[in-house]
N, C-alpha and C. Protein backbone atom coordinates (compact mmCIF):
# COMPACT_ATOMS: atom_id res chain seq x y z
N UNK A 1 -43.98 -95.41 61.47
CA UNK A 1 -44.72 -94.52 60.63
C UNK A 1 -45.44 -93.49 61.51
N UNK A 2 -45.09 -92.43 61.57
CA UNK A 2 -45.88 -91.12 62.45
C UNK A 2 -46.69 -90.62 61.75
N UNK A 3 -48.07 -91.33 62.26
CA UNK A 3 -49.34 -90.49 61.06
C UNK A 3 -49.71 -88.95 61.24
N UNK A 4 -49.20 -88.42 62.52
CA UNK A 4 -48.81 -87.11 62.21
C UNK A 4 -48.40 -86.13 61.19
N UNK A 5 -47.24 -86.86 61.69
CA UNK A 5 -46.32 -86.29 59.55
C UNK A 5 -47.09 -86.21 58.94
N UNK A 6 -47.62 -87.61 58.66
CA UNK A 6 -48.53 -87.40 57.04
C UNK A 6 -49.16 -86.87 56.69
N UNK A 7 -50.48 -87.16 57.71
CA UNK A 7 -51.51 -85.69 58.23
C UNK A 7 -51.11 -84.75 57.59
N UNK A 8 -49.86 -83.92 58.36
CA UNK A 8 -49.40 -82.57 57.74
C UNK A 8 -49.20 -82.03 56.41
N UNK A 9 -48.05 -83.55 56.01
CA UNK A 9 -47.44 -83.22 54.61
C UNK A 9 -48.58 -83.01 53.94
N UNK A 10 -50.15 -83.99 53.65
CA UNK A 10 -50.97 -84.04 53.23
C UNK A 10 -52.04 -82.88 53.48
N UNK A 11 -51.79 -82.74 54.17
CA UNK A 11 -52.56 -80.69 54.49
C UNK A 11 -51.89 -79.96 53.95
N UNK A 12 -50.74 -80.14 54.01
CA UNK A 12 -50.07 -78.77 53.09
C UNK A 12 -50.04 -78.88 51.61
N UNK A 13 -49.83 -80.63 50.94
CA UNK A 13 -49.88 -80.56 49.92
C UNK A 13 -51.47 -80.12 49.09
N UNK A 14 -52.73 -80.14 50.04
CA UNK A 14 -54.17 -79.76 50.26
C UNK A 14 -54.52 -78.20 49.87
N UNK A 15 -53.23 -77.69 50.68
CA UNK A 15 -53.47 -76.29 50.64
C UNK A 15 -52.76 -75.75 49.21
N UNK A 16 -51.62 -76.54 49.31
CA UNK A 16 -51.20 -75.49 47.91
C UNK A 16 -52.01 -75.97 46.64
N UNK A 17 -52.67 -77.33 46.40
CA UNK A 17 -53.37 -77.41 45.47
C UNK A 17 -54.75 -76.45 45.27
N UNK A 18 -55.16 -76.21 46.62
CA UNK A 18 -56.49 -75.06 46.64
C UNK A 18 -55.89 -73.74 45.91
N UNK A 19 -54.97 -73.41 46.50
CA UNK A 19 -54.07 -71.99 45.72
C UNK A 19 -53.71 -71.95 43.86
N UNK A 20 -53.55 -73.62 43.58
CA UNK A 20 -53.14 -72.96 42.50
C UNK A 20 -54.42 -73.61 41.79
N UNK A 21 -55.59 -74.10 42.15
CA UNK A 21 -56.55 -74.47 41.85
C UNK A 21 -57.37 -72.80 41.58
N UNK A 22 -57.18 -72.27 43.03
CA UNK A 22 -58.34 -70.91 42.48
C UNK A 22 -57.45 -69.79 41.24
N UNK A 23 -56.02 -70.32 41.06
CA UNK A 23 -55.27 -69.28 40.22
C UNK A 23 -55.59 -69.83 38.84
N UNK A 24 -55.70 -70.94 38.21
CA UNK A 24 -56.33 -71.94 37.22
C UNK A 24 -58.11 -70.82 37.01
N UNK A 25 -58.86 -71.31 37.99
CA UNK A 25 -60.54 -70.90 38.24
C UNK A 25 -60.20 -69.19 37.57
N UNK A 26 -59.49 -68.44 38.09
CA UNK A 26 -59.35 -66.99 37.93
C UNK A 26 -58.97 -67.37 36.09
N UNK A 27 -57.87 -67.42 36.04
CA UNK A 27 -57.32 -67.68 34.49
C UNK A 27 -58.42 -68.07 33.55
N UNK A 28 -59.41 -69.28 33.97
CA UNK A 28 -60.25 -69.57 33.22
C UNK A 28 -61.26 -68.83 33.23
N UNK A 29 -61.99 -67.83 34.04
CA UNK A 29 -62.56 -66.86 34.03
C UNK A 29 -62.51 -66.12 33.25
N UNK A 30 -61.16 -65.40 33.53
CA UNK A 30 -60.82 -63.88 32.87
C UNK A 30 -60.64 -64.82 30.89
N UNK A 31 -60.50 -65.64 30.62
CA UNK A 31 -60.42 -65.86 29.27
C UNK A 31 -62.01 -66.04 28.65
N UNK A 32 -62.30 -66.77 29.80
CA UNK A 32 -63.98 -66.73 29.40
C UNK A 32 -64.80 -65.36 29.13
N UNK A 33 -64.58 -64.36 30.09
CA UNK A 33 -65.16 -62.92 29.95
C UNK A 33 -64.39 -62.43 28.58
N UNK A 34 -63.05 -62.60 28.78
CA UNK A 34 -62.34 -62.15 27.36
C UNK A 34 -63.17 -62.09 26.05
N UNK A 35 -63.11 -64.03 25.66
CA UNK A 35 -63.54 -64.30 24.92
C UNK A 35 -65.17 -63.76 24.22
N UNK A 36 -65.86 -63.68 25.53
CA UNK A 36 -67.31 -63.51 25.03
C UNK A 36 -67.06 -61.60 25.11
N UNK A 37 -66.78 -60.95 25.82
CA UNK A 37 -66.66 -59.54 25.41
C UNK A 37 -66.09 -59.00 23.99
N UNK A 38 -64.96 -60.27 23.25
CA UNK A 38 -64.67 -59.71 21.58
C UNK A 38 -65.56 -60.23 21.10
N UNK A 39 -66.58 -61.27 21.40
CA UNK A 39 -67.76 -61.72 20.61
C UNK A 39 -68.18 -61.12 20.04
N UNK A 40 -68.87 -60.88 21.54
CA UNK A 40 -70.08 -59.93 21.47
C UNK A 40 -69.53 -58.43 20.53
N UNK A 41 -68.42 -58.11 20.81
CA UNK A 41 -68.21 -56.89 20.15
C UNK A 41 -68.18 -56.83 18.82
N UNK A 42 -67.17 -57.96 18.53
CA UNK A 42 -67.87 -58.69 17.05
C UNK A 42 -68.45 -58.70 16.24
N UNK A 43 -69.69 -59.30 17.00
CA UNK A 43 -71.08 -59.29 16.39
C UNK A 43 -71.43 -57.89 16.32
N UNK A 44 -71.23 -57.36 17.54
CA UNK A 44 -72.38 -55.77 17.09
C UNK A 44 -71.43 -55.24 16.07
N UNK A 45 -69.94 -55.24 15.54
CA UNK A 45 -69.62 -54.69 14.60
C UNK A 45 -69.32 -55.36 13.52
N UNK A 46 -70.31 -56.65 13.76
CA UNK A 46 -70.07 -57.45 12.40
C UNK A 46 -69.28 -57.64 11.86
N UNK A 47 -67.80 -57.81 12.09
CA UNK A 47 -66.48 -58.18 12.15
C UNK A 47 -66.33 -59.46 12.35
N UNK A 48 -66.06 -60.21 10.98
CA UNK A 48 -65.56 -61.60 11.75
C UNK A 48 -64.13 -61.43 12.06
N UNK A 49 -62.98 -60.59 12.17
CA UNK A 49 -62.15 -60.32 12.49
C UNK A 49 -61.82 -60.88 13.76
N UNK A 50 -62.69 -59.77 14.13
CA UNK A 50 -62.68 -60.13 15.87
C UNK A 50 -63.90 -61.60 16.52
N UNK A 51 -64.96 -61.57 15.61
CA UNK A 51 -65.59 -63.32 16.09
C UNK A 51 -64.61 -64.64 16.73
N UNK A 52 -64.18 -64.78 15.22
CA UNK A 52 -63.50 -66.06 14.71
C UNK A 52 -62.24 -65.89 16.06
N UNK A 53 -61.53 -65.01 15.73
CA UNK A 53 -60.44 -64.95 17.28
C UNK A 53 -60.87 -65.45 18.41
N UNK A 54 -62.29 -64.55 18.59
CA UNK A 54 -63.01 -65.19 19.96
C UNK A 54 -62.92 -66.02 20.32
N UNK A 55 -63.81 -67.02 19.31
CA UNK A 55 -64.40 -68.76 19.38
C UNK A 55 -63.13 -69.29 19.49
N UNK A 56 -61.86 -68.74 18.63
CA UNK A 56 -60.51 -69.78 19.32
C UNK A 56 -60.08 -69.59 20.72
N UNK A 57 -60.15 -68.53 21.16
CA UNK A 57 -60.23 -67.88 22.56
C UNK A 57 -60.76 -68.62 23.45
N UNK A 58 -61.87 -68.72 23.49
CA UNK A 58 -63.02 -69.67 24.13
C UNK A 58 -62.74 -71.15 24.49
N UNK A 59 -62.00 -71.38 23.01
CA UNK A 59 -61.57 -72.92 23.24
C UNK A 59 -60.44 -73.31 23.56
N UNK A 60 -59.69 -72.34 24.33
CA UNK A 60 -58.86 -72.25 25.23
C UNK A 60 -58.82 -72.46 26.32
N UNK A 61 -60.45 -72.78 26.54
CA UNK A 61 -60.24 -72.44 27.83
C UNK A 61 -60.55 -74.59 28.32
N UNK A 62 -60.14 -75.27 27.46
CA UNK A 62 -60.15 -76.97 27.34
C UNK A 62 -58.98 -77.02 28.52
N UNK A 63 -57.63 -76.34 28.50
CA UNK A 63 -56.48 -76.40 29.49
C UNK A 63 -56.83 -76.43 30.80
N UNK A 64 -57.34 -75.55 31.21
CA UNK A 64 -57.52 -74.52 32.43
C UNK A 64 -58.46 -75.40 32.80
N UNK A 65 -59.74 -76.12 32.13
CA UNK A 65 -60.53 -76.73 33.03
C UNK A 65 -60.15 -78.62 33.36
N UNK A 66 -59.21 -78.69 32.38
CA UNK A 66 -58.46 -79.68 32.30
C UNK A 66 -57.51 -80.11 33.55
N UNK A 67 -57.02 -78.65 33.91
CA UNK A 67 -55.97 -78.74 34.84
C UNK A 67 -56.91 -78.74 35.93
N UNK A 68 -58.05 -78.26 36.32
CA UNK A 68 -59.05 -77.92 37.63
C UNK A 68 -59.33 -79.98 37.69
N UNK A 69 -59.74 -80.55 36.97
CA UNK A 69 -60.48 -81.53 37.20
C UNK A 69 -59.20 -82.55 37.63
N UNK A 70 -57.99 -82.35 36.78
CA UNK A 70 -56.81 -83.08 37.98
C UNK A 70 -56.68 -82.94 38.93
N UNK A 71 -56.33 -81.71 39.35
CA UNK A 71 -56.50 -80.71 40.69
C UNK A 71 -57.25 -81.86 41.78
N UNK A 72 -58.30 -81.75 41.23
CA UNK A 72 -59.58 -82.47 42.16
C UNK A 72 -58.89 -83.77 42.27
N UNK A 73 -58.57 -84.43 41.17
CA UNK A 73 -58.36 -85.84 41.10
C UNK A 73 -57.60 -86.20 42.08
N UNK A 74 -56.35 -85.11 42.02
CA UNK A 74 -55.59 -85.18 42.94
C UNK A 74 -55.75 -85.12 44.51
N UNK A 75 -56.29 -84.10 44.64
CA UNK A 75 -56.89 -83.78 46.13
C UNK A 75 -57.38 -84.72 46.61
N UNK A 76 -58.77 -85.74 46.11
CA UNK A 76 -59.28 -87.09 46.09
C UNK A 76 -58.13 -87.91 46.59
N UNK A 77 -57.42 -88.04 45.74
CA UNK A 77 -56.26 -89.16 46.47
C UNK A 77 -55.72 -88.67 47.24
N UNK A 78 -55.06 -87.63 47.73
CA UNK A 78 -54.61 -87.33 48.50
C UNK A 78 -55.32 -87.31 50.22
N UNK A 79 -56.09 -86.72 49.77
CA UNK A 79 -57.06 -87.44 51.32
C UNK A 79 -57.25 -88.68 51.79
N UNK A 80 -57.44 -89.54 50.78
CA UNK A 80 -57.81 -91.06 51.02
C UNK A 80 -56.17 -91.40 51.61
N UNK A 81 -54.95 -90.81 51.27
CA UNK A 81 -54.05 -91.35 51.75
C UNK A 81 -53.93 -91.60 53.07
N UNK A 82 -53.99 -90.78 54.00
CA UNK A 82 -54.70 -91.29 55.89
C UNK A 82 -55.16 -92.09 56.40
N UNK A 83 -56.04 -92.44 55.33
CA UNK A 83 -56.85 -93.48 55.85
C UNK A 83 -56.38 -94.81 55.32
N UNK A 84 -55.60 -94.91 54.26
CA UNK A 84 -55.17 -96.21 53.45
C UNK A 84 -53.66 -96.24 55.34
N UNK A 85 -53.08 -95.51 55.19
CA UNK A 85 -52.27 -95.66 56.14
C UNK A 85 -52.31 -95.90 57.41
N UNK A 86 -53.80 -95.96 58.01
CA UNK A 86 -54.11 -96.32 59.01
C UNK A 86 -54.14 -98.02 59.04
N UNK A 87 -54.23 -98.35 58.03
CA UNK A 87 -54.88 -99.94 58.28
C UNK A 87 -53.79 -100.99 57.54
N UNK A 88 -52.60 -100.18 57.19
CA UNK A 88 -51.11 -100.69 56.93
C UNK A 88 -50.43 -101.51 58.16
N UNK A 89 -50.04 -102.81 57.86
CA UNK A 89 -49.27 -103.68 59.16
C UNK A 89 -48.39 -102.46 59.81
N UNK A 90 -48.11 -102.97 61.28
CA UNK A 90 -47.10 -102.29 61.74
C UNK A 90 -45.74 -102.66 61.10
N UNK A 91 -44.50 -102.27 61.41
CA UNK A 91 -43.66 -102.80 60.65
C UNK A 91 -43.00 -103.77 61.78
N UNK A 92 -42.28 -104.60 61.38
CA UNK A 92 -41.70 -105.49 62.40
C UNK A 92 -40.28 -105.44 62.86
């Protein structure tokens, strides 16, 4: 077992989760500003037209933070993997 390798594989699989972690963070952003900019517009034109759209808008955004908190979950295990592999028998 070359804990090298793993190291690596496990850094890289590290890195691309950060990448599509901040592309998730952006997505959930820009729906969040979305959402509250037809609100608000909304409201000042007293349109539930555009409200009611909003608030479904908004609650869109359950995915995106859904997918961030796996993300993490994931990353979590993935680190601990190094160290579980350090204290694995040699093989015989």
């Amino acid at each position: 077992m070359n804990l090298q390798k793993i190291n690596s594989r496990v850094d890289l699989a590290l890195h691309q989760n950060r990448r599509a972690e901040y592309i998730v963070i952006v997505m959930a952003a820009a729906i969040f500003v979305l959402g509250i900019a037809v609100a608000t517009v909304g409201a000042w034109a007293e349109n539930a037209y555009l409200t009611i759209p909003a608030v479904v808008l908004e609650g869109l955004l359950y995915w995106p933070i859904k997918s961030i908190l796996k993300l993490r979950r994931d990353n979590i295990t993935l680190q601990t993997v190094p160290a579980i592999v350090t204290v694995l028998p040699r093989q015989q």
